[in-house]
Protein backbone atom coordinates (compact mmCIF):
# COMPACT_ATOMS: atom_id res chain seq x y z
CA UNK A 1 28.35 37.77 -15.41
CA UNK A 2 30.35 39.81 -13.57
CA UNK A 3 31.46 38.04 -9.75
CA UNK A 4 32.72 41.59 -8.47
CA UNK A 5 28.48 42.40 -8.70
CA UNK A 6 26.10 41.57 -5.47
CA UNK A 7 24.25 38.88 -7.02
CA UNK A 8 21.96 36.46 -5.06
CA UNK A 9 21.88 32.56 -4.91
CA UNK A 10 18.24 31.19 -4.64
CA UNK A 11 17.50 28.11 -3.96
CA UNK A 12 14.87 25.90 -1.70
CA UNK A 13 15.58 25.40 2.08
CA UNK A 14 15.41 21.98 1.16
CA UNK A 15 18.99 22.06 -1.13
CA UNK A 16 20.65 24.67 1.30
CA UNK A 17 20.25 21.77 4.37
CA UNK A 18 20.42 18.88 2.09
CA UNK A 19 23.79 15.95 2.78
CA UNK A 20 26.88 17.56 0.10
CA UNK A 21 29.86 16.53 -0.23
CA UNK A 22 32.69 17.93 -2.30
CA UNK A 23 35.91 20.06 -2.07
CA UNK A 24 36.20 23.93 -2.27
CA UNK A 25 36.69 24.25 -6.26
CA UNK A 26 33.48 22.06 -7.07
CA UNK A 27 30.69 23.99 -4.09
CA UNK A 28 32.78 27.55 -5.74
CA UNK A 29 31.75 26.50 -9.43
CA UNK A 30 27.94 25.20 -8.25
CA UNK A 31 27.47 28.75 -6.01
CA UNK A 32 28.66 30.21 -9.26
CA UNK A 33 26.05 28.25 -11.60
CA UNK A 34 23.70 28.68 -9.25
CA UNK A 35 23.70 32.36 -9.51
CA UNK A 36 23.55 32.56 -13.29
CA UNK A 37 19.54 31.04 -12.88
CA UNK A 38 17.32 34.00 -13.07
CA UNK A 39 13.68 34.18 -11.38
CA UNK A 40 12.03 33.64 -14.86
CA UNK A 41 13.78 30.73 -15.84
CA UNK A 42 11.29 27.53 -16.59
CA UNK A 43 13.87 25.12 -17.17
CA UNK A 44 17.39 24.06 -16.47
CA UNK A 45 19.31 25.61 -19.13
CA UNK A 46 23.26 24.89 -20.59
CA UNK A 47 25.30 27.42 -18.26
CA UNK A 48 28.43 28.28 -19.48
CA UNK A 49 30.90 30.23 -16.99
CA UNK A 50 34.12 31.65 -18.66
CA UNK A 51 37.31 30.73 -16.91
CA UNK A 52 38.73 34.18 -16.13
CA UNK A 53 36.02 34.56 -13.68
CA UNK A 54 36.76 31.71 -12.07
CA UNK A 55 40.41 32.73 -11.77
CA UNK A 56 40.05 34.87 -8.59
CA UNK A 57 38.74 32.16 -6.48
CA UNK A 58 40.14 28.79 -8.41
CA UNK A 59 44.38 29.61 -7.89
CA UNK A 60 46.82 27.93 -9.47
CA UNK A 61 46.42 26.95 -13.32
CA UNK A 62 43.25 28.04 -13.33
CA UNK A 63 42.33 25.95 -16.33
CA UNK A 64 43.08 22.74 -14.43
CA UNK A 65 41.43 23.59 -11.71
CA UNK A 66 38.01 24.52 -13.27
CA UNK A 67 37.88 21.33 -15.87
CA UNK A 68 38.72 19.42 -12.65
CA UNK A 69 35.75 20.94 -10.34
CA UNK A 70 33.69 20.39 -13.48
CA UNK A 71 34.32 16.63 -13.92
CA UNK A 72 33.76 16.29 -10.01
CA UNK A 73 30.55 17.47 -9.71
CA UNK A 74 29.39 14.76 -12.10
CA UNK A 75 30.57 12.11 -9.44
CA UNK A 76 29.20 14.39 -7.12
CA UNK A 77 25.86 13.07 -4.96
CA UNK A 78 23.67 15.26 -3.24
CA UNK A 79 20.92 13.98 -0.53
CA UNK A 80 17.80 15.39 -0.31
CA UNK A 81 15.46 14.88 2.86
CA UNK A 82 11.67 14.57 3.07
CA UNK A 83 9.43 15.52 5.44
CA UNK A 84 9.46 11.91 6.62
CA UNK A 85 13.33 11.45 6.96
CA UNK A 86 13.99 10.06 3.99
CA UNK A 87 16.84 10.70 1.49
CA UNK A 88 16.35 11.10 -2.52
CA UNK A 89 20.20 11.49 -3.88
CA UNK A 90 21.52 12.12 -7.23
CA UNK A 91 24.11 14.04 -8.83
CA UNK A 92 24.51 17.64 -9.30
CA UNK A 93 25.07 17.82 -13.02
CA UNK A 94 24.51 16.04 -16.10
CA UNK A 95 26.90 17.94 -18.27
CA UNK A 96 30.66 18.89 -18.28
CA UNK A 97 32.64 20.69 -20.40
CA UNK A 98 35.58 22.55 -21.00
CA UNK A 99 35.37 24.77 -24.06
CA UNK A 100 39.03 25.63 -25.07
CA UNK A 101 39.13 29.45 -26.37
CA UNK A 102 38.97 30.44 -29.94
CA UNK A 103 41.36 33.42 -31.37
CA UNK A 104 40.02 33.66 -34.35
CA UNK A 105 36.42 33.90 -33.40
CA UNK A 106 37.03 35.97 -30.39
CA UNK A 107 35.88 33.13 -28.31
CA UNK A 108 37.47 32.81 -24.33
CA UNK A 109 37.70 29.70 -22.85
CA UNK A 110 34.73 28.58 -20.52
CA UNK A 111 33.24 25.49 -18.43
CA UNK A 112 29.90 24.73 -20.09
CA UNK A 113 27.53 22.78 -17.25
CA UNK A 114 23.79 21.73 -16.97
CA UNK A 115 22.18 21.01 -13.59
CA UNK A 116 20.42 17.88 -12.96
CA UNK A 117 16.70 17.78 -13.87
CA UNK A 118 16.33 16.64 -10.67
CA UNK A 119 17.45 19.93 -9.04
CA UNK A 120 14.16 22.09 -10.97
CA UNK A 121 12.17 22.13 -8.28
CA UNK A 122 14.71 23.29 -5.68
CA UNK A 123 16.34 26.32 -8.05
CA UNK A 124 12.87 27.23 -10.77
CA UNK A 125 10.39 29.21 -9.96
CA UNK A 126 10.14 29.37 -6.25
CA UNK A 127 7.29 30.22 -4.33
CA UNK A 128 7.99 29.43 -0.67
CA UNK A 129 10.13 27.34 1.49
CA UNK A 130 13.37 29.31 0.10
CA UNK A 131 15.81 32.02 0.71
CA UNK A 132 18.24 33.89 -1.30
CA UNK A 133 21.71 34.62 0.10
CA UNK A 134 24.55 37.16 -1.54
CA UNK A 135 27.03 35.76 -3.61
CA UNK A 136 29.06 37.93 -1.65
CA UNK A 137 28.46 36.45 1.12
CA UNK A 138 29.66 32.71 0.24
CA UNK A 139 31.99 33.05 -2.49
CA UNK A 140 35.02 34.17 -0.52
CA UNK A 141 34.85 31.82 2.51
CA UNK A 142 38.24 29.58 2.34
CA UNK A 143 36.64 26.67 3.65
CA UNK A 144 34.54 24.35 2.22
CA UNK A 145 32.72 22.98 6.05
CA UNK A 146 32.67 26.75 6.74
CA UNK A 147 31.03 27.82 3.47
CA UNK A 148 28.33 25.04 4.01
CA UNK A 149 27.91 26.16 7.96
CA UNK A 150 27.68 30.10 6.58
CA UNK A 151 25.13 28.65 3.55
CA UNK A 152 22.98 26.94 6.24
CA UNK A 153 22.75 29.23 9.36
CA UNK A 154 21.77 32.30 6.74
CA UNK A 155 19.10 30.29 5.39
CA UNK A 156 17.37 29.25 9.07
CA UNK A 157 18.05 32.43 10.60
CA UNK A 158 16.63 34.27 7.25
CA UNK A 159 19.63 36.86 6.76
CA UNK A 160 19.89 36.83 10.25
CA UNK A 161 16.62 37.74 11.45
CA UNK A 162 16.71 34.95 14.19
CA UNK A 163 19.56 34.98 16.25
CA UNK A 164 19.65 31.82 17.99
CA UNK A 165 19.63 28.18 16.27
CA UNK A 166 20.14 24.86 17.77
CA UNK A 167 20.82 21.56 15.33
CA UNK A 168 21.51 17.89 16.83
CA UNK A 169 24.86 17.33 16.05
CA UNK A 170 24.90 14.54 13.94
CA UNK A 171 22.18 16.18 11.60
CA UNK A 172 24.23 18.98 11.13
CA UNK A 173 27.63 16.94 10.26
CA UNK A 174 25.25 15.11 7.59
CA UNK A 175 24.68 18.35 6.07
CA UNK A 176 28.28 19.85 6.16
CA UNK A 177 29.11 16.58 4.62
CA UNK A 178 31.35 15.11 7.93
CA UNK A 179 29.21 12.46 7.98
CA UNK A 180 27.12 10.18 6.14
CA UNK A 181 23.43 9.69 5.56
CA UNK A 182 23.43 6.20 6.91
CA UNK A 183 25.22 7.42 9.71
CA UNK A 184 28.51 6.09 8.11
CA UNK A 185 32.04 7.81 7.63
CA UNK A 186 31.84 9.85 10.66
CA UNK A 187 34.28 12.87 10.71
CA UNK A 188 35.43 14.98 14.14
CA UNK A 189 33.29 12.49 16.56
CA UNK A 190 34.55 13.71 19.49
CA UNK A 191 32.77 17.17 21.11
CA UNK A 192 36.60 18.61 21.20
CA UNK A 193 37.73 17.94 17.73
CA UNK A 194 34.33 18.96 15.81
CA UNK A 195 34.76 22.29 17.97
CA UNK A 196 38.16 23.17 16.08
CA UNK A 197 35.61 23.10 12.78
CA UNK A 198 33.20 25.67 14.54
CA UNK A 199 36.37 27.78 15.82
CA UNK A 200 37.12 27.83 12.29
CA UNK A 201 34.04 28.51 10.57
CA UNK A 202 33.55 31.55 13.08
CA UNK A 203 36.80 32.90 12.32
CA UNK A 204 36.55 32.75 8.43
CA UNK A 205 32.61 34.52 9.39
CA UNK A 206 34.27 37.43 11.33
CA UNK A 207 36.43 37.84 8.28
CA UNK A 208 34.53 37.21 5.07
CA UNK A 209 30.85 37.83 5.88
CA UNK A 210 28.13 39.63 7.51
CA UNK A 211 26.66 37.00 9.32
CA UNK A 212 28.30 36.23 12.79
CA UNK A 213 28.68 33.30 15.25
CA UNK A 214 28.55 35.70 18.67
CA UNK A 215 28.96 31.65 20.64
CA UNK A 216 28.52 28.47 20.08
CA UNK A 217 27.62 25.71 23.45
CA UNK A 218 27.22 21.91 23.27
CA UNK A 219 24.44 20.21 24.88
CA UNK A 220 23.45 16.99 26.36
CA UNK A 221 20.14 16.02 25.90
CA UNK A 222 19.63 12.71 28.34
CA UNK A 223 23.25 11.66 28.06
CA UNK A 224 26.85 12.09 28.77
CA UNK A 225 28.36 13.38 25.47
CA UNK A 226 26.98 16.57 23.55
CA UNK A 227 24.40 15.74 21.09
CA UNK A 228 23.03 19.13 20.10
CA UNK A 229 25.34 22.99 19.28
CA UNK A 230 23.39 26.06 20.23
CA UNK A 231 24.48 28.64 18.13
CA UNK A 232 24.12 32.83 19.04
CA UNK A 233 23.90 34.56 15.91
CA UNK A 234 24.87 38.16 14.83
CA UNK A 235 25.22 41.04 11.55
CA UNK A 236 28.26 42.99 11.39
CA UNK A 237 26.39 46.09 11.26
CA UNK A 238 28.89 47.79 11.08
CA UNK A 239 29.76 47.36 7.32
CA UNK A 240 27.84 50.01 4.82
CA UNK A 241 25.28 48.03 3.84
CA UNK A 242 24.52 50.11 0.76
CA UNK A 243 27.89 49.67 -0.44
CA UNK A 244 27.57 45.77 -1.25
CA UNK A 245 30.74 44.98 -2.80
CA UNK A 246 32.25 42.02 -2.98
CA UNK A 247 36.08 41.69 -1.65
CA UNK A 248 39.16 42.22 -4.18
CA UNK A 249 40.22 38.55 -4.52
CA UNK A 250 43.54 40.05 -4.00
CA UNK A 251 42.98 41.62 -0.57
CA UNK A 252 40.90 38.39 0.41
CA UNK A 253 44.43 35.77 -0.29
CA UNK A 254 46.28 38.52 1.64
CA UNK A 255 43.90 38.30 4.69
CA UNK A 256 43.91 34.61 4.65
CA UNK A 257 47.89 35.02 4.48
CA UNK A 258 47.70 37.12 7.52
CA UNK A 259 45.27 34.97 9.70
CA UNK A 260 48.08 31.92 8.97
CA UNK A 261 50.54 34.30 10.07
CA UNK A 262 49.14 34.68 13.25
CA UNK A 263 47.44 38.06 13.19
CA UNK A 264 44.29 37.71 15.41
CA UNK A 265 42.76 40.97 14.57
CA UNK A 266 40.64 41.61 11.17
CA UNK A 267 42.98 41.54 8.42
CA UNK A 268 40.57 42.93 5.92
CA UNK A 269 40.18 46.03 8.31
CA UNK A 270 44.25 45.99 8.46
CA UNK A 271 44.11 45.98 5.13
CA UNK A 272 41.63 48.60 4.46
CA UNK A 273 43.28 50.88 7.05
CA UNK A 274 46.98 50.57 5.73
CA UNK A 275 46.91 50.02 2.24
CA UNK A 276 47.33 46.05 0.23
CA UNK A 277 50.85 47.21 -0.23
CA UNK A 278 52.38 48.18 2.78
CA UNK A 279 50.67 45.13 4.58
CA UNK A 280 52.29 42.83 2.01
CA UNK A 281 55.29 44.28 2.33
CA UNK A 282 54.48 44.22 6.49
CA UNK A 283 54.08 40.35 6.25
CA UNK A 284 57.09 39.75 3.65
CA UNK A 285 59.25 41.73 5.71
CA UNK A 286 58.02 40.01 8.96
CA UNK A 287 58.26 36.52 7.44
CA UNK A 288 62.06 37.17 6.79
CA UNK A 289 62.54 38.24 10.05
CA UNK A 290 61.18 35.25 10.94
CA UNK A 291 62.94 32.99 8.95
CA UNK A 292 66.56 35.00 10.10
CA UNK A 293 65.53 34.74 13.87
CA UNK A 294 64.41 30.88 13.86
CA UNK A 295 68.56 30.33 13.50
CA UNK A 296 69.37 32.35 16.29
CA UNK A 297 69.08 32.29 20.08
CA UNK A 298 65.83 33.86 20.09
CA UNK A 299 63.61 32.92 17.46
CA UNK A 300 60.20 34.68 17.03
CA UNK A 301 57.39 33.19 18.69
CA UNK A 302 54.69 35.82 17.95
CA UNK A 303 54.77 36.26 14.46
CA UNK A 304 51.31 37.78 14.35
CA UNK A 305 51.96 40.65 16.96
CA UNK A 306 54.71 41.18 15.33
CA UNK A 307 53.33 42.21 11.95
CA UNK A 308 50.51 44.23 14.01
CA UNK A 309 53.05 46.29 15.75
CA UNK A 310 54.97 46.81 12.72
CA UNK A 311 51.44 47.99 11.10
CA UNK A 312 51.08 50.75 13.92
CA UNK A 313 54.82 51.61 14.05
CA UNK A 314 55.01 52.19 9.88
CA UNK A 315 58.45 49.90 10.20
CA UNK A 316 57.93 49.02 6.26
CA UNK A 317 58.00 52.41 5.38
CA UNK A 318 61.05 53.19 7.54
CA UNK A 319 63.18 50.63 6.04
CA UNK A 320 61.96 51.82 2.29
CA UNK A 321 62.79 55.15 3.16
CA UNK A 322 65.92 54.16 5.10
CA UNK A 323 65.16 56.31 8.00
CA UNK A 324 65.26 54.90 11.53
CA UNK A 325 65.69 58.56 13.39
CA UNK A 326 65.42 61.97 12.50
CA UNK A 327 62.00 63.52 10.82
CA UNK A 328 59.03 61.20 10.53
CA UNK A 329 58.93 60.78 6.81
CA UNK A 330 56.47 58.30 7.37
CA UNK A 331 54.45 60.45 9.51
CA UNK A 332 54.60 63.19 7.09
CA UNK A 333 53.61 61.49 3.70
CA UNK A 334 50.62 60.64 5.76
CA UNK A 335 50.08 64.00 6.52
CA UNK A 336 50.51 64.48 2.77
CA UNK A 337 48.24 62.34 1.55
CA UNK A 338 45.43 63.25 3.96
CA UNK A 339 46.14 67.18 2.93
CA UNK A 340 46.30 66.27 -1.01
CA UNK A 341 43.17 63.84 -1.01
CA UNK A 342 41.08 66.72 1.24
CA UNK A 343 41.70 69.49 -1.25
CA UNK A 344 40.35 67.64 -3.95
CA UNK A 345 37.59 66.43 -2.23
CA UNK A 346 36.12 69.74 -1.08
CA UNK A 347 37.18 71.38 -4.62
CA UNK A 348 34.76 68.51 -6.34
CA UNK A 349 32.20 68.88 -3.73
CA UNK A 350 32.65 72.90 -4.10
CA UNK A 351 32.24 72.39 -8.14
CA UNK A 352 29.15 70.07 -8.03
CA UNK A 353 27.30 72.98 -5.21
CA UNK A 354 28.16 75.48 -7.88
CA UNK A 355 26.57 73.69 -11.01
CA UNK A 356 22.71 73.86 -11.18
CA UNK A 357 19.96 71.73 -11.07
CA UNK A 358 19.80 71.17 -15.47
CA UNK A 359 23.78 70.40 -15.13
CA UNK A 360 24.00 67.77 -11.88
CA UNK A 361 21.22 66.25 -13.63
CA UNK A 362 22.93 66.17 -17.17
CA UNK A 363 26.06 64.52 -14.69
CA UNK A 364 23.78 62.19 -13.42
CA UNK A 365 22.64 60.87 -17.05
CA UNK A 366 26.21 60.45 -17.96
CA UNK A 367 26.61 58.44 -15.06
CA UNK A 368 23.87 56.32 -16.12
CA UNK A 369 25.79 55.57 -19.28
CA UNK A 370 28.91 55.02 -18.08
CA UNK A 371 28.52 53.21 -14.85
CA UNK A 372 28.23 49.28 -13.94
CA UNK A 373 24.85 48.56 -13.84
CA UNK A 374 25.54 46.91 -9.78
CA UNK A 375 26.60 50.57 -9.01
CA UNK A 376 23.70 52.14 -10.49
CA UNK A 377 21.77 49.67 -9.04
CA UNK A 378 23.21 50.76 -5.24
CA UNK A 379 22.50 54.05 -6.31
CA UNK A 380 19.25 54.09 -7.03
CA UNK A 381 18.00 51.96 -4.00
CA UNK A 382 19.71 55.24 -2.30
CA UNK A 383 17.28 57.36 -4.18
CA UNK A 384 20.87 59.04 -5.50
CA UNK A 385 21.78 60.11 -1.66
CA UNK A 386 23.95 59.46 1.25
CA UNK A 387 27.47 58.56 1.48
CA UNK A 388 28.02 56.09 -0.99
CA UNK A 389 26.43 57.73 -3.59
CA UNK A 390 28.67 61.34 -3.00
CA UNK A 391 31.83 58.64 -2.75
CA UNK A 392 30.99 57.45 -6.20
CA UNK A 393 29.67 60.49 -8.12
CA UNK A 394 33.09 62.67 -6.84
CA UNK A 395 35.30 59.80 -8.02
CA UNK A 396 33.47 60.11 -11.35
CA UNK A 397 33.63 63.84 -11.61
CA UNK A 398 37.71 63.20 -10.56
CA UNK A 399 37.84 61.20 -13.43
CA UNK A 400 36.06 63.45 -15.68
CA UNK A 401 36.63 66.98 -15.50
CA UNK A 402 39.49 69.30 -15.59
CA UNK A 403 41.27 69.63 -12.15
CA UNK A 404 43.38 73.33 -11.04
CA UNK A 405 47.12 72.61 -11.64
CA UNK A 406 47.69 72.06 -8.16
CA UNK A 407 45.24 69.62 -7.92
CA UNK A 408 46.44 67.51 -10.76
CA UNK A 409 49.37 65.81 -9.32
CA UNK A 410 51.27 65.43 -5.72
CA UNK A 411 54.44 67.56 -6.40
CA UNK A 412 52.06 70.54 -8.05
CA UNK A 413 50.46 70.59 -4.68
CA UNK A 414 53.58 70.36 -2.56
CA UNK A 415 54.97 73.42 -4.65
CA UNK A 416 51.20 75.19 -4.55
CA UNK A 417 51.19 74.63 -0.92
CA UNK A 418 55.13 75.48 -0.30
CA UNK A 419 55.09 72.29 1.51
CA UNK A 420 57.98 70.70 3.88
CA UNK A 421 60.62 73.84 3.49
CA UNK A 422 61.87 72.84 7.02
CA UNK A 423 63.32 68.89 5.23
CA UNK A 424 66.31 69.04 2.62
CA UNK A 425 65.21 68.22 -0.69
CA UNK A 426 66.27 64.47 -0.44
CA UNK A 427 63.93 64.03 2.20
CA UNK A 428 61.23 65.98 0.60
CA UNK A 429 61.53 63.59 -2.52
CA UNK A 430 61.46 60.89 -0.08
CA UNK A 431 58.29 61.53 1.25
CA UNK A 432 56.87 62.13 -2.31
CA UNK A 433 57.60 58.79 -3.26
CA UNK A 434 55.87 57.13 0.22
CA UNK A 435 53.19 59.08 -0.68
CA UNK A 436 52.33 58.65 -3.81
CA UNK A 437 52.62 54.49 -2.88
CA UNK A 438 49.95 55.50 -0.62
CA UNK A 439 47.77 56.89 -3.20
CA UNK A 440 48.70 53.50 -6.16
């Protein structure tokens, strides 16, 4: 299985709002399992998840951290409630084990897991009373209560279709786990406290997912303290649907890095806009400046604008460059890049217009071949058009046909063009090598 794919978790309504309890590892490593059952599936079967899958989203020694979510989830209780109130529990898995890799055989190491029997009716062979919800969509939440909150306001709202849900309180901390089934262990009791939880969650929503929290309100029902949350629900539609990919891990750990930073704005747009690099660099750079200032007179209080006006400004790319006045360098590597990435673009679009209708569809068979099957996949529910599908057939034809000599690299352009004659050739090198960070 391949986690970069769109692939869907199914499971009844009943196990989405039923009482769990666990830490961020072990719900990771069930979401995982969970989307390894397929629709045909008439029993349980012996999963077995290699470890360098789990690497992205586990950190740290990544071994460690995936025999220990393992072993967990056999301690692990989950509560499920009838139609009358009442609770069935038992634990998530029968089976854990860690399968050390092989050399000799070829064989990678992997955590090898069987759901409980009792769990068959909620994940086989559904009928009604279920949902399905994107991988995507859970997967890279850093939160455990806001990965249960995004899990459980998808399923009621139905990918949401309904945009306003209301939950009594205390029902809904049983399900996120903050509090017991017998009403015992009660987490964040006060209104004010359990709020910071719901700040949270719709924070890590406008960052990781589709689904949004537009507001929240507490309610009294017959008393003085809040018993029920009204939540306002929303899509993102802004995101290309038809592009469904999941997150580079990498970009995700550098968003979360941001949002503890301070940045209040979207770090995956940030991110997305200026390149993983130069926001790393952004936020390193920041950090030391931080670090310098906090044993001065005037430490920095606003670490977060900071780094956002540093973004706009292109600081990081000053200080590489070691310019501070004089041409924009910065300014024209962007210039560059925009140029450079433009020419090929309309020379691929120009080739494919000039091929006919036997050759694009020869192209299109090779593509068939040599794509993932979750790109094809996007493809074809764009019956081959649109956006996303001319994004991903001129990166292929980039990759696999002969390019004009100018095309091929930055300098040949530059020289092609007779590009930045005005700038010494120190600075003209100088802007190369921005550039071409641009472009890595």
């Amino acid at each position: 299985m391949d986690l970069q794919e769109s692939i869907n978790v199914r499971q009844a309504n009943a196990l989405a709002k039923s009482a769990q309890q666990m830490d961020l590892n072990e719900k990771r490593l069930v979401l995982i399992a969970m989307s390894q059952i397929r629709r045909t599936d008439t029993e349980l079967l012996t999963l077995e998840i290699p470890i360098h899958e789990l690497a992205p989203w586990f950190g740290g020694n990544t071994y460690q951290e995936a025999q220990k979510a393992a072993d967990g989830l056999l301690e692990r209780i989950v509560h499920i409630q009838d139609e009358l109130g009442n609770y069935k529990k038992f634990q998530w898995t029968t089976l854990s084990e860690y399968v050390t890799a092989d050399k000799k055989r070829g064989r990678k190491a992997f955590i090898r897991l069987k759901f409980n029997e009792e769990l068959k009716p909620l994940l086989l062979q559904l009928q009604n009373r279920y949902n399905e919800i994107p991988l995507k969509e859970l997967l890279p939440i850093p939160s455990f209560n806001s990965q249960r909150l995004y899990e459980i306001l998808w399923h009621d709202s139905h990918g949401g279709e309904k945009t306003v849900l209301s939950y009594k309180i205390s029902d809904l901390k049983v399900q996120l786990g903050l509090k017991d089934p017998d009403g015992k262990n009660e987490r964040y009791k006060d209104w004010r406290d359990f709020k910071k939880v719901l700040l949270k969650a719709k924070e890590d929503f406008d960052t990781f997912g589709a689904l949004r929290i537009s507001k929240y309100l507490g309610q009294k029902q017959g008393g003085r303290s809040f018993s029920h949350v009204l939540f306002s629900l929303s899509l993102f539609e802004d995101l290309p649907k038809e592009e469904g990919f999941l997150k580079n891990p990498k970009d995700l750990k550098l968003a979360q890095d941001l949002k503890e930073a301070g940045y209040v704005q979207n770090p995956l747009e940030a991110i997305e806009k200026y390149g993983y690099e130069r926001v790393e660099e952004t936020l390193k750079l920041a950090r030391r400046a931080e670090k310098k200032a906090a044993q001065s007179a005037k430490p920095i209080y606003n670490l977060g604008g900071l780094i956002s006006s540093m973004l706009k400004k292109g600081v990081v790319d000053k200080v590489a460059l070691g310019v501070q006045d004089g041409p924009d360098l910065k300014t024209l590597a962007d210039t560059l890049v925009q140029a450079y990435s433009s020419a090929r673009k309309e020379f691929i679009s120009t080739y494919w217009q000039s091929l006919g209708q036997d050759e694009q569809e020869h192209i299109h068979d090779l593509m068939r071949v040599e794509l993932s099957d979750f790109v094809l996949n996007q493809i074809e529910k764009l019956n081959w058009q649109g956006a996303s599908y001319e994004i991903t057939r001129n990166s292929y034809l980039l990759d696999s046909i002969q390019l004009p000599q100018q095309l091929q690299t930055l300098e040949a352009f530059v020289d092609y063009e007779v590009l930045f004659q005005e700038i010494g050739e120190g600075q003209k090198a100088q802007v190369l090598i921005a550039a071409q960070k641009m472009l890595s």
